[in-house]
C-alpha atoms as a PDB file:
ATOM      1  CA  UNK A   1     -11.879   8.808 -35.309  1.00  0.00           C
ATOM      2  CA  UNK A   2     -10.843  11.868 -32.762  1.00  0.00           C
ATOM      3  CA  UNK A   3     -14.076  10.605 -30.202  1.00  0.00           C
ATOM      4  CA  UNK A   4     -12.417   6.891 -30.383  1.00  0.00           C
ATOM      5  CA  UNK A   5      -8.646   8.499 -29.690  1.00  0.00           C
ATOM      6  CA  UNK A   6     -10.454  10.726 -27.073  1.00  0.00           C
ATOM      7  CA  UNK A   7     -12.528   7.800 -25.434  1.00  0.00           C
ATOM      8  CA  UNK A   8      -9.199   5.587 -25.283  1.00  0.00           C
ATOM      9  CA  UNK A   9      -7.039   8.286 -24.096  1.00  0.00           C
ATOM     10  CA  UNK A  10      -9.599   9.440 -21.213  1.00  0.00           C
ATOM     11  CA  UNK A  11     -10.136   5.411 -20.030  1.00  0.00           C
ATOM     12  CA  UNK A  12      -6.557   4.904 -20.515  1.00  0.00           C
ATOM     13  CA  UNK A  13      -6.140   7.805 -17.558  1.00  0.00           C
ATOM     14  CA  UNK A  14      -8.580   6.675 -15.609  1.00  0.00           C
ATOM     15  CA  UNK A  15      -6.623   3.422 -15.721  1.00  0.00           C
ATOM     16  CA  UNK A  16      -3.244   5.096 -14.880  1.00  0.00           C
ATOM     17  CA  UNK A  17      -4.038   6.923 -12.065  1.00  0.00           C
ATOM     18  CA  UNK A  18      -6.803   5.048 -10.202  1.00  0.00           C
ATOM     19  CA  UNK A  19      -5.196   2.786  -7.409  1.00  0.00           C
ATOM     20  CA  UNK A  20      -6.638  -0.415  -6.202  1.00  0.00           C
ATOM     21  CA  UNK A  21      -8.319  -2.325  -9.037  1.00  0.00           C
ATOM     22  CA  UNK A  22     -11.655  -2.047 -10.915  1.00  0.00           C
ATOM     23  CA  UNK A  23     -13.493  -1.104  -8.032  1.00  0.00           C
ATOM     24  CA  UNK A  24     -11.550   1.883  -7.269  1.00  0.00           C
ATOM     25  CA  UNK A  25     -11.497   3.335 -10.401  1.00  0.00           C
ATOM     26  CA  UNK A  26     -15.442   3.508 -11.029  1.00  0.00           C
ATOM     27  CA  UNK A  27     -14.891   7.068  -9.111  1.00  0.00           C
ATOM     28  CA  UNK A  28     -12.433   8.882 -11.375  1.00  0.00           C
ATOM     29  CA  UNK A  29     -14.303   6.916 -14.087  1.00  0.00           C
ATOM     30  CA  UNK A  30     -17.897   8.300 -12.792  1.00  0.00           C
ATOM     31  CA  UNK A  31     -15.999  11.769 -12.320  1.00  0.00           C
ATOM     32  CA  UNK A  32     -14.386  11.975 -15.878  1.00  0.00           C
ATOM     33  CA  UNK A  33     -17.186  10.782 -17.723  1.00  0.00           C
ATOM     34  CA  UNK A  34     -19.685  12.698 -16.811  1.00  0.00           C
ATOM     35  CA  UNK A  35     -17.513  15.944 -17.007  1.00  0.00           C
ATOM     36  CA  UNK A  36     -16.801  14.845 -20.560  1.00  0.00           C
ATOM     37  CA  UNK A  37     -20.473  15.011 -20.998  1.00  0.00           C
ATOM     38  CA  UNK A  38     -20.433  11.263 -22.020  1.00  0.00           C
ATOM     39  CA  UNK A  39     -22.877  10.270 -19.411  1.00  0.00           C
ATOM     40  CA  UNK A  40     -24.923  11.598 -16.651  1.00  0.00           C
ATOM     41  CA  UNK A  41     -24.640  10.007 -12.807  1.00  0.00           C
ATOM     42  CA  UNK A  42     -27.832   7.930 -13.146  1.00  0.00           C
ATOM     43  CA  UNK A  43     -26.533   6.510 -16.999  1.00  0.00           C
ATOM     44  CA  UNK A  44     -23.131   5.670 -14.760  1.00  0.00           C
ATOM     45  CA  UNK A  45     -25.024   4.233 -12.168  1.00  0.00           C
ATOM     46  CA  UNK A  46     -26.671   1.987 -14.834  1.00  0.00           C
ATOM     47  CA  UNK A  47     -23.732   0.868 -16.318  1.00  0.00           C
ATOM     48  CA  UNK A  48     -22.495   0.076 -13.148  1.00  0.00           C
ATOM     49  CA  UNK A  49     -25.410  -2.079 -12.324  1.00  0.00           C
ATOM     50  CA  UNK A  50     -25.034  -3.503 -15.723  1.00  0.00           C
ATOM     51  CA  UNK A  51     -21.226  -4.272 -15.297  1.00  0.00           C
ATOM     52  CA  UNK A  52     -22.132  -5.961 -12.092  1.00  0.00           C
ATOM     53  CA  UNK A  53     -24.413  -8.594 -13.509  1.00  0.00           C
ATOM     54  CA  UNK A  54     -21.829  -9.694 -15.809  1.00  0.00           C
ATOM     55  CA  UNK A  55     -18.603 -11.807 -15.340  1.00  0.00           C
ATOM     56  CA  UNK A  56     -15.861 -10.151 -14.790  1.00  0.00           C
ATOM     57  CA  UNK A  57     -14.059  -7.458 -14.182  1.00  0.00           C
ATOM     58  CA  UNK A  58     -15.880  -4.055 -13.508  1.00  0.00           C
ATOM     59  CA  UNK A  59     -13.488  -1.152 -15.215  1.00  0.00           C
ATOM     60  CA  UNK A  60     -13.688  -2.319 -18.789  1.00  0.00           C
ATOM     61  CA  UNK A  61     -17.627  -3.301 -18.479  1.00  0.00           C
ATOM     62  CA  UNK A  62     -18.514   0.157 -17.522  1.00  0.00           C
ATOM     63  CA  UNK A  63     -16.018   1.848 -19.815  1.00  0.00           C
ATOM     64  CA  UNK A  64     -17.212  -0.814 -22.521  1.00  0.00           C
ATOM     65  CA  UNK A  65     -20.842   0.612 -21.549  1.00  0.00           C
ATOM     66  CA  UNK A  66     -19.996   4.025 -21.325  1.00  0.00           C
ATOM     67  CA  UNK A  67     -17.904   3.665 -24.716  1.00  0.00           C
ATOM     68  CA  UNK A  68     -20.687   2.231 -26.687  1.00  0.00           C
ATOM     69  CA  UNK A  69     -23.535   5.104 -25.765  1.00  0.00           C
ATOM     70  CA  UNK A  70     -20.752   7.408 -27.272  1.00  0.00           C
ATOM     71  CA  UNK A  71     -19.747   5.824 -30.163  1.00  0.00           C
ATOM     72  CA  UNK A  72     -21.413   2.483 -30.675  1.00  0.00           C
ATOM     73  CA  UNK A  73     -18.919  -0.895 -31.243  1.00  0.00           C
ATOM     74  CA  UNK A  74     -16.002   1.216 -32.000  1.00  0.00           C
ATOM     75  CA  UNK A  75     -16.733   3.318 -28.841  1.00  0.00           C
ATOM     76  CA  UNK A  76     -16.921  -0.005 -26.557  1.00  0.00           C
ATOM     77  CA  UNK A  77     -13.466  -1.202 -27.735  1.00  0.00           C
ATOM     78  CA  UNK A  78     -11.742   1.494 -27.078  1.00  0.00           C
ATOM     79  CA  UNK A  79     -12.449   2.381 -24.319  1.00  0.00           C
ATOM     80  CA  UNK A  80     -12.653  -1.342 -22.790  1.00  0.00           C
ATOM     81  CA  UNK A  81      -8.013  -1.246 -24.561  1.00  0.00           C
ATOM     82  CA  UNK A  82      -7.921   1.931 -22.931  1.00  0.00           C
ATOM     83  CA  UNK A  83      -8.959   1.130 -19.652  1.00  0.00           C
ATOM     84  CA  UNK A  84      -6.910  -2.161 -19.964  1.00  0.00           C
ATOM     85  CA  UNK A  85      -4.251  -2.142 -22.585  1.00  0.00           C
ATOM     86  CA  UNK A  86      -2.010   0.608 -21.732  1.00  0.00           C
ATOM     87  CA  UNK A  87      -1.995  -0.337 -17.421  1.00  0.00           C
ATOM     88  CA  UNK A  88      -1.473  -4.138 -18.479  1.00  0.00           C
ATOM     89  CA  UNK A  89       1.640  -3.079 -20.745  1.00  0.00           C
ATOM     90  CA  UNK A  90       2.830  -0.576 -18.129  1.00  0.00           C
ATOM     91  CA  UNK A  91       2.540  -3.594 -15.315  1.00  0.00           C
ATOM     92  CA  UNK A  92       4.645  -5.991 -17.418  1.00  0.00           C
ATOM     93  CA  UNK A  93       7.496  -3.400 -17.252  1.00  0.00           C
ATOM     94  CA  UNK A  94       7.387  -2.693 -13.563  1.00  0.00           C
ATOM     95  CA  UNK A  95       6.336  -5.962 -12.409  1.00  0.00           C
ATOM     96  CA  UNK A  96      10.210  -6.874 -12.108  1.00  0.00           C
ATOM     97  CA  UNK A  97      10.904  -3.558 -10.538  1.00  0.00           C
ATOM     98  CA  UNK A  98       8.338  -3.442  -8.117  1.00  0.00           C
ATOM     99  CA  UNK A  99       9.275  -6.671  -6.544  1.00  0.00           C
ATOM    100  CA  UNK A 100      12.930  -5.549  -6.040  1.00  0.00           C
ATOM    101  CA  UNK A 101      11.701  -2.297  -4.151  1.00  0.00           C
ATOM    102  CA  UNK A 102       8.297  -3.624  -2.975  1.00  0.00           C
ATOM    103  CA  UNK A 103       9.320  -3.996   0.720  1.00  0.00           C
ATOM    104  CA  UNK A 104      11.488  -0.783   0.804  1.00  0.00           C
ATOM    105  CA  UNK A 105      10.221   1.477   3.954  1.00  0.00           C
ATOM    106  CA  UNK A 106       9.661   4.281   1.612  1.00  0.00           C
ATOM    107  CA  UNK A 107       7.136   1.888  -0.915  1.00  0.00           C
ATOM    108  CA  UNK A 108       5.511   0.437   2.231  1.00  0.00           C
ATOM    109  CA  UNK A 109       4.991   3.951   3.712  1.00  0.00           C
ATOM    110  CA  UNK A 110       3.246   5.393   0.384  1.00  0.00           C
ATOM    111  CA  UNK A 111       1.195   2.283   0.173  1.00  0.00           C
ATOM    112  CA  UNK A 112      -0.222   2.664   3.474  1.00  0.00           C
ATOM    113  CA  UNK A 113      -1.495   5.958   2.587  1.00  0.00           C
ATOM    114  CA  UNK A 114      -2.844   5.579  -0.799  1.00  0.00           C
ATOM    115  CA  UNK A 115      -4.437   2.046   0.749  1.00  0.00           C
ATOM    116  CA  UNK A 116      -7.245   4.282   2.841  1.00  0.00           C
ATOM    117  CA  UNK A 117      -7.588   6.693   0.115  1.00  0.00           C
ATOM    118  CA  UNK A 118      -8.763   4.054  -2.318  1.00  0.00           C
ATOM    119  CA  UNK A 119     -11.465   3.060   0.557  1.00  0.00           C
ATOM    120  CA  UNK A 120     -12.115   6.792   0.478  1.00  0.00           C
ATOM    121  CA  UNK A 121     -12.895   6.870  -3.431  1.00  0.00           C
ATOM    122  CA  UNK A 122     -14.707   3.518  -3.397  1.00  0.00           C
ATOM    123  CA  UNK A 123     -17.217   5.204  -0.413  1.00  0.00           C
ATOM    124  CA  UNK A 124     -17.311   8.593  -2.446  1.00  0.00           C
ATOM    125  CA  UNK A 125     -18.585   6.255  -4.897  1.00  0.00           C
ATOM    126  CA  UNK A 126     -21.450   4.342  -3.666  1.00  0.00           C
ATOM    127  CA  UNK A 127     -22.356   7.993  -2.168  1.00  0.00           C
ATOM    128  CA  UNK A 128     -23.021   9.769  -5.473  1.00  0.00           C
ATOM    129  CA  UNK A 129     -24.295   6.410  -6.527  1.00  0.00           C
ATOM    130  CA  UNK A 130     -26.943   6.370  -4.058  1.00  0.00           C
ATOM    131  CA  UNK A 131     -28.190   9.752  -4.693  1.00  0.00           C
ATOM    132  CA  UNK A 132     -28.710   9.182  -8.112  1.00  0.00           C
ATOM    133  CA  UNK A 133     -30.759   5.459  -7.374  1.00  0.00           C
ATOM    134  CA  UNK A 134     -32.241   7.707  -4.549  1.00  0.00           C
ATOM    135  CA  UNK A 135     -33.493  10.622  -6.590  1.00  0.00           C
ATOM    136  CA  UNK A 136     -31.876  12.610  -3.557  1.00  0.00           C
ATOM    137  CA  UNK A 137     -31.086  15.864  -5.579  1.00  0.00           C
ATOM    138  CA  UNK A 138     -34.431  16.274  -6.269  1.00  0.00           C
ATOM    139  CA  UNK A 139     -36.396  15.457  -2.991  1.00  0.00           C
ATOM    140  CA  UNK A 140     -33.646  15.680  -0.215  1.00  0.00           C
ATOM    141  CA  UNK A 141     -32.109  12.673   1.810  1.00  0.00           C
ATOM    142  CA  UNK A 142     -35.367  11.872   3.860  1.00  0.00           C
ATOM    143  CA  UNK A 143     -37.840  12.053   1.366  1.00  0.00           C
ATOM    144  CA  UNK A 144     -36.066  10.514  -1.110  1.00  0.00           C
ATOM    145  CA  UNK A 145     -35.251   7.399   1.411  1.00  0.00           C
ATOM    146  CA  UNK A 146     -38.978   7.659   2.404  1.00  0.00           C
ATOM    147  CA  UNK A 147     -39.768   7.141  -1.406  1.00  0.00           C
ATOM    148  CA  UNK A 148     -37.288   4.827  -2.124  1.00  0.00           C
ATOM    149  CA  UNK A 149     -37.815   2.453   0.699  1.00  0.00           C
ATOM    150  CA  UNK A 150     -37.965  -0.326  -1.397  1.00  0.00           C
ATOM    151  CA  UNK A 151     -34.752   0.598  -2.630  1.00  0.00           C
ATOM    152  CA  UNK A 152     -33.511   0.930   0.557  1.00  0.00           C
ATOM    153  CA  UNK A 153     -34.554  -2.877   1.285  1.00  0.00           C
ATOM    154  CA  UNK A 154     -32.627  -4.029  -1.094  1.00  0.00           C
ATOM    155  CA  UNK A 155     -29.895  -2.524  -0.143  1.00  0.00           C
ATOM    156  CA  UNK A 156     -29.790  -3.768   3.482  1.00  0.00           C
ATOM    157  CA  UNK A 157     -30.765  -7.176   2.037  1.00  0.00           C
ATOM    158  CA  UNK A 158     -27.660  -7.637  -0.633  1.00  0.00           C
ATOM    159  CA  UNK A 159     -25.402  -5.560   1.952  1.00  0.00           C
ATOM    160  CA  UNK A 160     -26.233  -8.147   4.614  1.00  0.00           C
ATOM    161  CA  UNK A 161     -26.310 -11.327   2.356  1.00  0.00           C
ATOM    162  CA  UNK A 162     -22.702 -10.530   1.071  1.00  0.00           C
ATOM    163  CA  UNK A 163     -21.867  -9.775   5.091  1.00  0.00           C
ATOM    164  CA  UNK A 164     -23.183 -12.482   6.802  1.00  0.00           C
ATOM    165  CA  UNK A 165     -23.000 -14.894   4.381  1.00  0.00           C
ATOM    166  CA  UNK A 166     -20.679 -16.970   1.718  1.00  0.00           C
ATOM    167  CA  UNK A 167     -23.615 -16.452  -0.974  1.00  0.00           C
ATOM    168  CA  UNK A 168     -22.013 -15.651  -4.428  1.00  0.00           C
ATOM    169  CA  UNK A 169     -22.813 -11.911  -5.296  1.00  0.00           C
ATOM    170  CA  UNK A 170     -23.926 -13.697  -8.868  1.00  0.00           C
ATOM    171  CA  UNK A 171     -26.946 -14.857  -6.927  1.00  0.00           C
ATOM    172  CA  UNK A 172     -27.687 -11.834  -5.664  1.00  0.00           C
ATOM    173  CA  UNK A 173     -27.787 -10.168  -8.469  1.00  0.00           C
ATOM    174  CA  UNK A 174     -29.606 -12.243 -10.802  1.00  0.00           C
ATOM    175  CA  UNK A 175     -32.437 -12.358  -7.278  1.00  0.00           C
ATOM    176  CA  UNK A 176     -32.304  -8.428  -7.757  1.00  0.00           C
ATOM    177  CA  UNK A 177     -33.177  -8.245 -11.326  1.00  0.00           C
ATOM    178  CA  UNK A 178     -35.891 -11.222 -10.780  1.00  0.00           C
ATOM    179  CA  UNK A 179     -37.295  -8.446  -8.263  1.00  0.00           C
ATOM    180  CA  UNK A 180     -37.154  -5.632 -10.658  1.00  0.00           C
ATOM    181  CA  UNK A 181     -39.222  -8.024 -13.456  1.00  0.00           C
ATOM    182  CA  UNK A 182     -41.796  -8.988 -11.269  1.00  0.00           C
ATOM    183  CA  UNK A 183     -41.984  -5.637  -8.712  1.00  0.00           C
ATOM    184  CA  UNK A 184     -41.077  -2.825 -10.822  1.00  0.00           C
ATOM    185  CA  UNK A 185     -42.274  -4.186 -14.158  1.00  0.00           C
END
């Protein structure tokens, strides 16, 4: 019972003080999880790949993933009401609030500085994410791209697909994992 308060208390902060939506909390929720000893970066980095070919939203998957390697079903759900319970509650309240004050100078001001911090922790992100798909801790960033070249097709291709084109990031995925049956099988 005290891992299920612990895994809904530590989602439920990640929640609370990650700005910007699902996406931007998969930083603080790669950083706390692994310091909890819950996960390593290449189990987050699976979850995260995981979350991604699934409906949805992101935060809960990954907690939901994370939860459920800890402490099986009861793990998942709750850390999937942590990470969403408590914020959605807390919204509700300020929702009215934050649309008297939302175009005050001061609230406009604080937003425009937390806005390029959230691009910050979304970047900081994919970076530890790609040294885990990478292997880069235990090669270095050349060899491990020279290894991982294959890897490092894939990522141009999806990167440039979603760019360059309206193709649904569904697609994408489920053409990734096709790759991985057939190429890495």
């Amino acid at each position: 019972m005290l891992l299920l308060w612990q895994l809904f208390l530590l989602f439920t902060r990640v929640a609370i003080f990650s700005w910007g939506g699902g996406p931007a909390s998969l930083a603080l929720m790669q950083r706390e999880s692994v310091a909890a000893g819950w996960v390593t970066p290449e189990e987050f980095a699976d979850g995260v790949a995981f979350g991604n070919a699934l409906p949805g939203p992101i935060a809960p998957q990954v907690s939901a993933f994370i939860g459920y390697k800890v402490a099986g079903v009861p793990g998942a759900v709750a850390a999937a009401v942590g990470t969403v319970v408590p914020t959605t509650v807390l919204m509700l309240f300020i929702i009215a609030f934050f649309f008297g004050i939302k175009d005050n100078p001061a609230v406009q001001s604080m937003l425009k500085a937390v806005r390029p911090v959230v691009v910050g922790l979304l970047v900081w992100t994919a970076f530890d994410m790609a040294v885990s798909v990478f292997g880069v801790k235990q090669s270095g960033w050349g060899q491990a791209l020279l290894q991982g070249w294959d890897k490092l097709v894939l990522v141009g291709v999806s990167f440039a697909l979603l760019t360059f084109t309206s193709i649904n990031p569904v697609f994408i995925i489920i053409g990734a994992a096709l790759v991985g049956l057939v190429f890495y099988r």
